[in-house]
C-alpha atoms as a PDB file:
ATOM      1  CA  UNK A   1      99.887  55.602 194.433  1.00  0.00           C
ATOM      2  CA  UNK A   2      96.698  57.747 193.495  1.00  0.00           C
ATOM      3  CA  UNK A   3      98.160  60.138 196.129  1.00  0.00           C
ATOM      4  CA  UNK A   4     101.420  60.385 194.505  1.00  0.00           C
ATOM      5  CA  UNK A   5      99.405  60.808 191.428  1.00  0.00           C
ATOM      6  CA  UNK A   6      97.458  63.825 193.184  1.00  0.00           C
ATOM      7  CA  UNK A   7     100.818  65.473 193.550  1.00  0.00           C
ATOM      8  CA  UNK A   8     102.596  65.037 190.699  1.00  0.00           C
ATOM      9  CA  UNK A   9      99.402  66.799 188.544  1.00  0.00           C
ATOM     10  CA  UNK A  10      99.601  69.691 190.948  1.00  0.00           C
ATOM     11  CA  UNK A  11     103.068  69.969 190.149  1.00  0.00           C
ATOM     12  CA  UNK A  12     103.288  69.591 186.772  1.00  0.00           C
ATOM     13  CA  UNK A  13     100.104  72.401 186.444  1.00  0.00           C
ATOM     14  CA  UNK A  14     102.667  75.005 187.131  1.00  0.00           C
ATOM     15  CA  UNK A  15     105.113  73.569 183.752  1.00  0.00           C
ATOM     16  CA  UNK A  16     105.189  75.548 180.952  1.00  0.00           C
ATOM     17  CA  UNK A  17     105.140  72.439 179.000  1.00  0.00           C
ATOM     18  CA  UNK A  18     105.417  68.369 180.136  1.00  0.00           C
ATOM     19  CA  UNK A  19     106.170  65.317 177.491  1.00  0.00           C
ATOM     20  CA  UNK A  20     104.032  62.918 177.437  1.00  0.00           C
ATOM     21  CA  UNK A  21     103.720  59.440 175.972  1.00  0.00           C
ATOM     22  CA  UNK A  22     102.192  55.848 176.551  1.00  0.00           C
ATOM     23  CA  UNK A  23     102.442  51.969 176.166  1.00  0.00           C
ATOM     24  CA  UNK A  24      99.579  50.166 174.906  1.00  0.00           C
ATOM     25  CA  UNK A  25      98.839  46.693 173.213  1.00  0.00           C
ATOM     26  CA  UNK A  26      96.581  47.278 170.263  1.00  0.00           C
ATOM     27  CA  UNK A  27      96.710  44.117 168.481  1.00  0.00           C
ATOM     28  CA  UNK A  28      93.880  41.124 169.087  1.00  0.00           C
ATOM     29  CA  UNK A  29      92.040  44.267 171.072  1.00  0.00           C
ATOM     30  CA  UNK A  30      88.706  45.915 169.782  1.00  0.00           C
ATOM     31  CA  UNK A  31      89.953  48.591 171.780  1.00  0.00           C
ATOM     32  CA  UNK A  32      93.869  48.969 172.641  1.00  0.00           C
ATOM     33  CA  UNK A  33      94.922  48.242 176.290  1.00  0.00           C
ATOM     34  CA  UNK A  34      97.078  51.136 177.822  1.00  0.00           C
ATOM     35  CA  UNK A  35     100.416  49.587 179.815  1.00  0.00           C
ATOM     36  CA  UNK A  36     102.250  52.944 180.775  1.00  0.00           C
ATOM     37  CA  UNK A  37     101.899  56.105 180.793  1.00  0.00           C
ATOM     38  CA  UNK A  38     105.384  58.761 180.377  1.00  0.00           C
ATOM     39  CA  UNK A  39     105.608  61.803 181.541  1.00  0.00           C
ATOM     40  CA  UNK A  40     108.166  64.680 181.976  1.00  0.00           C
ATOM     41  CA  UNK A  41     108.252  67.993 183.738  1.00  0.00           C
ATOM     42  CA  UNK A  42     111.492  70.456 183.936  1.00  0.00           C
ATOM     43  CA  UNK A  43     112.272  67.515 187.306  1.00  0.00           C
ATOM     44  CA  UNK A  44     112.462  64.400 184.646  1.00  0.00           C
ATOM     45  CA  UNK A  45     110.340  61.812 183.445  1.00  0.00           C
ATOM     46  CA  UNK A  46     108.568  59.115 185.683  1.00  0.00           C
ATOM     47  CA  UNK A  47     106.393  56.466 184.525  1.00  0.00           C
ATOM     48  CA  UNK A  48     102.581  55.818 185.854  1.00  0.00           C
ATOM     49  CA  UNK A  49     101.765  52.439 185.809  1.00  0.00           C
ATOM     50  CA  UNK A  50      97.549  52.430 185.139  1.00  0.00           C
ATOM     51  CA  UNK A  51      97.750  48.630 185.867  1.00  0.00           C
ATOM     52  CA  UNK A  52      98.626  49.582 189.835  1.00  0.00           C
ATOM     53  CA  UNK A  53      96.571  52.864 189.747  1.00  0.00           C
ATOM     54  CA  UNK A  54      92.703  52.656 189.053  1.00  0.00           C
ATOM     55  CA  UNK A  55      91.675  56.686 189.488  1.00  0.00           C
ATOM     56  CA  UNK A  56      94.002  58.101 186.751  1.00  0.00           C
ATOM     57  CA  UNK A  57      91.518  61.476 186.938  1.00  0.00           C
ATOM     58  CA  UNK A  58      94.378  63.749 188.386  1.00  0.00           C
ATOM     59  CA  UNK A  59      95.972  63.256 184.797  1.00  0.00           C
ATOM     60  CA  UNK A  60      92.558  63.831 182.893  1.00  0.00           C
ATOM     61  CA  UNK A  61      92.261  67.527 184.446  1.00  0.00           C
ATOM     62  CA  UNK A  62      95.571  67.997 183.219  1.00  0.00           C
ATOM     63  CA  UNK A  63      95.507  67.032 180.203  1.00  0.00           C
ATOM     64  CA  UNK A  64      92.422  68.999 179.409  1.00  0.00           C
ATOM     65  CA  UNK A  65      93.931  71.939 180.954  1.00  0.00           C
ATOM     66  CA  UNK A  66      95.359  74.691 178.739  1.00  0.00           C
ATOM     67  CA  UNK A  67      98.268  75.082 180.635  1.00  0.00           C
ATOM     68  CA  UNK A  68     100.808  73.152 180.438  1.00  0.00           C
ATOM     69  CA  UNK A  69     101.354  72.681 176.539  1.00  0.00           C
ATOM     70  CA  UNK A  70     101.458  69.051 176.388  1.00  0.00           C
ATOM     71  CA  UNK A  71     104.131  67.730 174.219  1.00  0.00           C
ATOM     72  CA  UNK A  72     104.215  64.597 172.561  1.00  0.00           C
ATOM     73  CA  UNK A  73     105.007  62.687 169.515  1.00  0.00           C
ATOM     74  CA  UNK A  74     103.086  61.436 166.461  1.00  0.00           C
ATOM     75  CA  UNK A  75     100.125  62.851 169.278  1.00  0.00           C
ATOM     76  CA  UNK A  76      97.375  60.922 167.789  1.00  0.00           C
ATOM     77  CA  UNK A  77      97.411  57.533 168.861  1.00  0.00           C
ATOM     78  CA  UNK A  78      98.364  58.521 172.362  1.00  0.00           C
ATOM     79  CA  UNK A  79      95.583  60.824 172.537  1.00  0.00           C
ATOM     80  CA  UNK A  80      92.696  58.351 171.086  1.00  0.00           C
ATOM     81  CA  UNK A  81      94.241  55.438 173.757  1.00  0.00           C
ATOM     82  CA  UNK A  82      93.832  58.413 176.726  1.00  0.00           C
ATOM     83  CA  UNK A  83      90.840  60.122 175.698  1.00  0.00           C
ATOM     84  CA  UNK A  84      89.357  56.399 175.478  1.00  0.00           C
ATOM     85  CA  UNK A  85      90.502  55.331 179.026  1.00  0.00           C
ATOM     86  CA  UNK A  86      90.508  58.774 180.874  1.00  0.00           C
ATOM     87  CA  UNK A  87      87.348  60.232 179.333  1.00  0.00           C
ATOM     88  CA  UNK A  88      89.145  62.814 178.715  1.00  0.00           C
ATOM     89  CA  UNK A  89      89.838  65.919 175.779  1.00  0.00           C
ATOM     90  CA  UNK A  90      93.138  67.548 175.446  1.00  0.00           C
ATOM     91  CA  UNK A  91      93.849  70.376 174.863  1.00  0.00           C
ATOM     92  CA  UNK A  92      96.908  73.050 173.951  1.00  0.00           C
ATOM     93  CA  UNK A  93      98.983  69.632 172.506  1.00  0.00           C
ATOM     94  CA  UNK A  94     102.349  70.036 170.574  1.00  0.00           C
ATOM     95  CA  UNK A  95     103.324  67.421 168.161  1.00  0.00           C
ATOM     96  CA  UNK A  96     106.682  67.016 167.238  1.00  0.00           C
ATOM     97  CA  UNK A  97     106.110  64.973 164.487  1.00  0.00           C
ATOM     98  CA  UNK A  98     103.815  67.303 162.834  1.00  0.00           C
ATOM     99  CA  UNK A  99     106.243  69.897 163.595  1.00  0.00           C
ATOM    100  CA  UNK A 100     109.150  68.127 162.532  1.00  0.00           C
ATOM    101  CA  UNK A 101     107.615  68.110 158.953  1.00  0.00           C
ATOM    102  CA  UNK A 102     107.213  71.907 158.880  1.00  0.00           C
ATOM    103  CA  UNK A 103     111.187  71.961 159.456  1.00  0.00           C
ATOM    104  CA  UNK A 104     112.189  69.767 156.644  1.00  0.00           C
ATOM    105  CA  UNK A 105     111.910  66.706 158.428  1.00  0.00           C
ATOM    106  CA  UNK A 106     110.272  63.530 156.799  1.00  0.00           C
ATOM    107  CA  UNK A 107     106.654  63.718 157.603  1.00  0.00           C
ATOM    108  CA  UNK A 108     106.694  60.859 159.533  1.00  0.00           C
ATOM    109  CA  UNK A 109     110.056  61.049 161.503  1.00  0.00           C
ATOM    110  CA  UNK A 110     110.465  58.652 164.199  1.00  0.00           C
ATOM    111  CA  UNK A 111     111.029  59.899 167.792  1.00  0.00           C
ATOM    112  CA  UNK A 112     114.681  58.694 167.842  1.00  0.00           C
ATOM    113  CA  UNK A 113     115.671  60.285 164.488  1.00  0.00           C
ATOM    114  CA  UNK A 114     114.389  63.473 166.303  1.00  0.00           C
ATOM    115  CA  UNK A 115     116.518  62.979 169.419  1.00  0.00           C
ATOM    116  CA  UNK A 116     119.565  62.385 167.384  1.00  0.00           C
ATOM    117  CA  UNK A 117     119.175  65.621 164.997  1.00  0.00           C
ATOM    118  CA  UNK A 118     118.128  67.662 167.646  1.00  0.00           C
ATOM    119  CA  UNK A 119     119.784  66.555 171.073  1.00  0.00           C
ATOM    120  CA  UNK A 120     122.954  64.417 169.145  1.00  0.00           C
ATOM    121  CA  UNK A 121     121.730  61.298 171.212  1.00  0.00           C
ATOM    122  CA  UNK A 122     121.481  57.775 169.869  1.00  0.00           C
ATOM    123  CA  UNK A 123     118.816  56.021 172.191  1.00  0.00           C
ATOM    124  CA  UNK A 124     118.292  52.931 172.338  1.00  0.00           C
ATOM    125  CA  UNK A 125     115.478  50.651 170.179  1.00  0.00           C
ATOM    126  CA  UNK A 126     115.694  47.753 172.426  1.00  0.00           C
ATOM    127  CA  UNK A 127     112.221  47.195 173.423  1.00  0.00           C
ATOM    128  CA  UNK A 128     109.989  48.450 170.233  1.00  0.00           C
ATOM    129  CA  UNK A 129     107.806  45.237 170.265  1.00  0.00           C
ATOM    130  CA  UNK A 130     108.067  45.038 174.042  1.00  0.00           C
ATOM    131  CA  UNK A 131     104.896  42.890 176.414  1.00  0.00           C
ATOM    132  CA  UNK A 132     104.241  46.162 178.393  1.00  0.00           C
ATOM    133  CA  UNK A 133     101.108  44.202 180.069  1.00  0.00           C
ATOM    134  CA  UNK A 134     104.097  41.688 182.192  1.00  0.00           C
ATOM    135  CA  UNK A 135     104.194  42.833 185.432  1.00  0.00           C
ATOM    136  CA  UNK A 136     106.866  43.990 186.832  1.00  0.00           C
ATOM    137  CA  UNK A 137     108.644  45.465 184.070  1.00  0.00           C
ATOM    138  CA  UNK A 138     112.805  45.537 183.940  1.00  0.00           C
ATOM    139  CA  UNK A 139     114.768  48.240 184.696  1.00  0.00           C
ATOM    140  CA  UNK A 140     115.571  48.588 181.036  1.00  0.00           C
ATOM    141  CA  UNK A 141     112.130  48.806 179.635  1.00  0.00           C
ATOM    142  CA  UNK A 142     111.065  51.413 182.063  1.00  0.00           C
ATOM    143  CA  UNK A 143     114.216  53.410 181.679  1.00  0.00           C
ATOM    144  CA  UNK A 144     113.617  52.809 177.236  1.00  0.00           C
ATOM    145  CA  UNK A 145     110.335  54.165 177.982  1.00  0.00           C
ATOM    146  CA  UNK A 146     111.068  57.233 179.496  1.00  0.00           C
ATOM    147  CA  UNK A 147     113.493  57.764 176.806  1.00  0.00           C
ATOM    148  CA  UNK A 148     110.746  58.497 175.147  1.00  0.00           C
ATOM    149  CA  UNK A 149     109.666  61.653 176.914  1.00  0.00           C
ATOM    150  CA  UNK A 150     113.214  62.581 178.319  1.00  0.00           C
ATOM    151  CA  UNK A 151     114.073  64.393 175.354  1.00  0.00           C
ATOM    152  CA  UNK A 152     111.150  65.676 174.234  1.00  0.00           C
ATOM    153  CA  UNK A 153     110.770  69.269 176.281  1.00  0.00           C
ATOM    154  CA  UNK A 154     113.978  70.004 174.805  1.00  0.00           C
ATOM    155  CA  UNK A 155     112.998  69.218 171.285  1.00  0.00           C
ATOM    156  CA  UNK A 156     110.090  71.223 171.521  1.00  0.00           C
ATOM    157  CA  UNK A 157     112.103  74.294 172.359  1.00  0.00           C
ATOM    158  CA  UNK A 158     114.447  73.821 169.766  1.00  0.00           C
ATOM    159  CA  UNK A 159     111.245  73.423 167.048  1.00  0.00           C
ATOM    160  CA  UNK A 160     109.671  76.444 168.545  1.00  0.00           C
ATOM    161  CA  UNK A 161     112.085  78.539 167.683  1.00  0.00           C
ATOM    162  CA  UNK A 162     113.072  77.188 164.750  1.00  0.00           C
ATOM    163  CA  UNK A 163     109.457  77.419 163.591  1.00  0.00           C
ATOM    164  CA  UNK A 164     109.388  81.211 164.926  1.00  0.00           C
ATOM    165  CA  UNK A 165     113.003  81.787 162.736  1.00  0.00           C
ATOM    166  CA  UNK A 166     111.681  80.633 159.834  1.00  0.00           C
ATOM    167  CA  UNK A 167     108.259  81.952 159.964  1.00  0.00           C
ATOM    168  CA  UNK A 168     106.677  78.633 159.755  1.00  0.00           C
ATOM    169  CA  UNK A 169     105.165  78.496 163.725  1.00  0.00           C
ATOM    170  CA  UNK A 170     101.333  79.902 162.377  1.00  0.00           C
ATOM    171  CA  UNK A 171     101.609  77.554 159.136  1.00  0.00           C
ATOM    172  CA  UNK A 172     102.076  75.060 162.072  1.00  0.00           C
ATOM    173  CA  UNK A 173      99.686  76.102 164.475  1.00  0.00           C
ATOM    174  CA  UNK A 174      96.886  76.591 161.599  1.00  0.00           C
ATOM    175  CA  UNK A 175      97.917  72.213 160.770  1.00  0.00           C
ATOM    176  CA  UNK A 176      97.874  71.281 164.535  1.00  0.00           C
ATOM    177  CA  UNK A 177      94.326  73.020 165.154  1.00  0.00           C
END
């Protein structure tokens, strides 16, 4: 509910850093449709369905917030499809994609290539091409999608200080900005 919504952005203010992600249909669209939206604080992920919730604002002032770093992968898509339907610009972002390329990674690493390297984890691909726009989604879609922010925090703090070890965090800092 929008109320539930209200609470989980005060929460998640007080993170150091939260995942996030989305589901969106771009194909046949001028302008993709978003499905889902992921996120994760230190409690877990949860999913926000936008289809069920029409005031997604709460998120907006987070994401534009500079606290909490918000962490996400191969950021840029995500962030055109919610700056387009949230009017919203983001700031402090971490993109483990990007980041993964400072480490040695292939510059465009998939998400699940990351999880395995960094947190030994083979998730599953099941529902790549998934309809996210069905209502209700199964159990298994929901739970693939927040796959894709359940690992994510924990990446980060591994690339951080990887970054930091090998003196590589400004050389990434100076690409993200």
């Amino acid at each position: 509910t929008h109320e539930d919504l209200i609470r989980l952005a005060d929460k998640l203010r007080n993170e150091k850093a939260i995942a996030v992600d989305t589901e969106f249909h771009g194909e046949r669209r001028y302008w993709p449709d978003l499905f889902l939206i992921q996120i994760a604080g230190s409690d877990g992920p949860i999913a926000v369905d936008p289809l069920e919730i029409e005031d997604l604002s709460p998120l907006a002032e987070l994401f534009e917030s500079e606290s909490p770093v918000k962490v996400m992968h191969s950021a840029r898509n995500d962030i055109d499809i919610l700056m387009h339907h949230l009017d919203v610009k983001f700031s402090s972002v971490f993109d483990t994609q990007l980041a993964a390329a400072f480490l040695g990674h292939d510059r465009q690493t998939a998400l699940f290539k990351l999880i395995k390297a960094e947190c030994g984890i083979y998730p599953k691909k099941g529902h790549t091409l998934s309809d996210w726009s069905l209502r209700p989604l199964a159990d298994d879609q929901i739970e693939y999608a927040l796959d894709d922010v359940r690992y994510l925090l924990e990446i980060y703090r591994c690339q951080i200080e990887k970054l930091e070890e090998r003196g590589r965090l400004g050389w990434y800092l100076e690409e993200a900005e």
